[in-house]
Protein backbone atom coordinates (compact mmCIF):
# COMPACT_ATOMS: atom_id res chain seq x y z
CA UNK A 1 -9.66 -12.17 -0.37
CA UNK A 2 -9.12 -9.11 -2.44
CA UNK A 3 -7.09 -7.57 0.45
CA UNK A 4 -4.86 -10.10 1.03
CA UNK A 5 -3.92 -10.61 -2.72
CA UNK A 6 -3.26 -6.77 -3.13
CA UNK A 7 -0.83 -6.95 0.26
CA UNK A 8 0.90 -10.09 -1.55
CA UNK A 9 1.44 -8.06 -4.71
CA UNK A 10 2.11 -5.08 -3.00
CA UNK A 11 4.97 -6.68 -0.44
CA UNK A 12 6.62 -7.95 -3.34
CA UNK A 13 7.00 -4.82 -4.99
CA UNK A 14 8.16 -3.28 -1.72
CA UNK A 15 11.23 -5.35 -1.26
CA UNK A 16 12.64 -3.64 -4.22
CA UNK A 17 12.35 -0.35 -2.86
CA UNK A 18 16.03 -0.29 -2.00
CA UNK A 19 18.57 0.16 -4.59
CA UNK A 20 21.46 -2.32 -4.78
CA UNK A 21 24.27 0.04 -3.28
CA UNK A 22 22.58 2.52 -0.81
CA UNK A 23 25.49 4.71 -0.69
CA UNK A 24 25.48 5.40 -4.59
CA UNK A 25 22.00 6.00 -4.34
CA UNK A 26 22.58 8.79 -1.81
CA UNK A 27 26.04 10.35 -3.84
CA UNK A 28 24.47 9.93 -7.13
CA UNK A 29 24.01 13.75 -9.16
CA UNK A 30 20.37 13.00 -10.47
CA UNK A 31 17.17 13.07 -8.85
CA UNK A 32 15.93 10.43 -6.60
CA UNK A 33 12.70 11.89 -5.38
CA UNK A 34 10.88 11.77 -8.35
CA UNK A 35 12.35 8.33 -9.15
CA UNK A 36 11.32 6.73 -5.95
CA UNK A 37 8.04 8.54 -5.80
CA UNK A 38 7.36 6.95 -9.62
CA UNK A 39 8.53 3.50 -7.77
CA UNK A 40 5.90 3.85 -5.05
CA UNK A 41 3.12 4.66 -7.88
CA UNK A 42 4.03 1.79 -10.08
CA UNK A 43 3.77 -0.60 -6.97
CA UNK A 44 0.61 1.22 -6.37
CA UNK A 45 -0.76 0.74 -10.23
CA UNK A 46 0.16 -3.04 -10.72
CA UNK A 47 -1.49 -3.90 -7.33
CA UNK A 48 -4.87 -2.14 -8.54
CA UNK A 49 -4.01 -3.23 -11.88
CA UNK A 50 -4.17 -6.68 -10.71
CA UNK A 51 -7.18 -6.36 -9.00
CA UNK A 52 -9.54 -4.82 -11.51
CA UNK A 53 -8.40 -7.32 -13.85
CA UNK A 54 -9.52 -10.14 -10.89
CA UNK A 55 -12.79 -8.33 -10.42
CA UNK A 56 -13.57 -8.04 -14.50
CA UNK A 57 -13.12 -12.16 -15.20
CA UNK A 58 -15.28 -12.28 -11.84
CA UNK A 59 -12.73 -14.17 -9.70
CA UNK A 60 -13.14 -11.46 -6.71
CA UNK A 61 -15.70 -9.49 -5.30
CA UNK A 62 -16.27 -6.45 -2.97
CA UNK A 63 -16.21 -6.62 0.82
CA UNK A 64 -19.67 -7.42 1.17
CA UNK A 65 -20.17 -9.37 -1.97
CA UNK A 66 -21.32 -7.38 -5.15
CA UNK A 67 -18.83 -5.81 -7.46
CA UNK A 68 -15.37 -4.42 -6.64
CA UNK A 69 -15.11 -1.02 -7.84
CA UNK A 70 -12.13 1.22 -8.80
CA UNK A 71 -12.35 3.17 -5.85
CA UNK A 72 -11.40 0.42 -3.72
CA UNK A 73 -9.13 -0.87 -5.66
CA UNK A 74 -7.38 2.79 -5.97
CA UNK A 75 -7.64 3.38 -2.72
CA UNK A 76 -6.45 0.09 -1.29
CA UNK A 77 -3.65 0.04 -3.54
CA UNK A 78 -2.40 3.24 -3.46
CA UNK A 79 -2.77 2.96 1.13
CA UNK A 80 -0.71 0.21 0.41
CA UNK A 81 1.79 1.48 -1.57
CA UNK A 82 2.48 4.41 0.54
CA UNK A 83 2.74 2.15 3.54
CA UNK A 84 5.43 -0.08 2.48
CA UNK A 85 7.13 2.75 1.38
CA UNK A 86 6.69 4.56 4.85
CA UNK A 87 8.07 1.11 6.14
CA UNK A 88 11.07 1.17 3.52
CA UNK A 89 12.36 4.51 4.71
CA UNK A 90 12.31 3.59 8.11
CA UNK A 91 12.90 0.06 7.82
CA UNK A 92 14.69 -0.62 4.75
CA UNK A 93 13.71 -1.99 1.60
CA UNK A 94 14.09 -5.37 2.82
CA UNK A 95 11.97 -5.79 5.59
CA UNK A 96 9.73 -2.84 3.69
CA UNK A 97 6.88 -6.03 3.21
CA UNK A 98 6.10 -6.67 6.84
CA UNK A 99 4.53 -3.17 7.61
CA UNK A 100 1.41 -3.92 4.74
CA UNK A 101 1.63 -7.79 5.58
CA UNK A 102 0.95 -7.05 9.08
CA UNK A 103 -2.10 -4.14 9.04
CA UNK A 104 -3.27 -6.73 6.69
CA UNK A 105 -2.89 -9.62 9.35
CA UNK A 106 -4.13 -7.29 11.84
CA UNK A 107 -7.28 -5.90 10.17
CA UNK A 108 -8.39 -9.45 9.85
CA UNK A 109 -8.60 -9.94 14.14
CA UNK A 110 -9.98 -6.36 15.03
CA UNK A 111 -13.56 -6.87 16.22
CA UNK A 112 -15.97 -5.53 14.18
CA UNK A 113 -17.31 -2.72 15.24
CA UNK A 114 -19.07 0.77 14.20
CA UNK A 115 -16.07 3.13 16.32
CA UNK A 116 -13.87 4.98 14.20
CA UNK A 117 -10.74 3.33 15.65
CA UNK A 118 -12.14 -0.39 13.94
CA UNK A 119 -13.08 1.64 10.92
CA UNK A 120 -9.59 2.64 10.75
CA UNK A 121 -7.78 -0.49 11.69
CA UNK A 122 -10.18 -2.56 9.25
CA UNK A 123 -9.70 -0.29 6.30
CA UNK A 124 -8.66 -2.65 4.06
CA UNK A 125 -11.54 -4.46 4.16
CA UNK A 126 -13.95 -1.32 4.51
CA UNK A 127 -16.63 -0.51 1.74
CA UNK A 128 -14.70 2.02 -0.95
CA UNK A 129 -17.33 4.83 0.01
CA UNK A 130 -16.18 4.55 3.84
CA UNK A 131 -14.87 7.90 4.63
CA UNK A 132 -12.88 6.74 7.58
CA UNK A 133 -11.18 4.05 5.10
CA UNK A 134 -10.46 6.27 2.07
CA UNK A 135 -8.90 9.16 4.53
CA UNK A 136 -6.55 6.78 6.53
CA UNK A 137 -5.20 6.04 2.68
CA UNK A 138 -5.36 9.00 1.82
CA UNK A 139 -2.38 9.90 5.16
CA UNK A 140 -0.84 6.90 4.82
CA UNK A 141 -0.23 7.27 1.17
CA UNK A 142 1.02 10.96 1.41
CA UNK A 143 2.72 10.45 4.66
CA UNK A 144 4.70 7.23 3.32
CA UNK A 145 5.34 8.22 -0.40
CA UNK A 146 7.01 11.55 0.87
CA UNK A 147 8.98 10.43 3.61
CA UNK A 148 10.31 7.43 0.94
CA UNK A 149 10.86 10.07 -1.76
CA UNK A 150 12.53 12.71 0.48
CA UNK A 151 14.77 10.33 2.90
CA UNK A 152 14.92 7.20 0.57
CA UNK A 153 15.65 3.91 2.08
CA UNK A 154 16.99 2.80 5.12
CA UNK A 155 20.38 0.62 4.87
């Protein structure tokens, strides 16, 4: 449950990761990098922001039952983050949502099993000490932030 609410919070945070005139945005004489890569943290924050405050009144719990911790929450959040804005620069801001929503969708119909490719498909819903889980954030939150920052969004 705690995956699915993150990607909701996250995808609506991602549809705003294209500015209302791409063109200024692209002429403008200040820095964008360090403005979109702020963006892509704040989306990021709020979504584990969000959760933690979920997990303290005890309305979610860890994959597995027990309690959710900030690692998952971090890590989730911040995986997410960098994915929509992976999808934004590539995509565009307005259809940035769907890449999240669908790994989401996805993770939910891989077989389970112990492989690394399931571990890495399913890493939303992995354990936070999961090494397979925390390093696919870890790329797609590096890869997806920079490439937003650097390139912005897509018309």
């Amino acid at each position: 449950m705690g995956a699915l609410l993150l990607t909701a919070v996250v995808a609506v945070g991602a549809v705003g990761l294209s500015g209302q005139d791409p063109a200024l945005d692209r002429t403008a004489a200040i820095r964008w990098g360090l403005r979109r890569a702020a963006h892509v943290a704040g989306i990021g924050a709020v979504g584990a922001g969000v959760l933690l405050v979920l997990a303290a009144l005890s309305v979610l719990e860890a994959p597995g039952g027990g309690e959710l911790s900030v690692g998952y929450a971090v890590r989730n959040s911040a995986g997410l983050a960098g994915l929509a804005a992976g999808a934004a620069a590539v995509w565009g801001g307005r259809h940035a949502w769907m890449a999240p929503f669908g790994w989401c969708l996805a993770a939910f119909f891989v077989p389970s099993s112990e492989g690394l490719p399931a571990r890495i498909a399913t890493w939303l819903l992995q354990p936070a000490d999961t090494a397979a889980a925390t390093w696919t954030s870890v790329v797609l939150t590096v890869g997806g932030g920079l490439l937003y920052a650097l390139a912005g969004s897509r018309r």
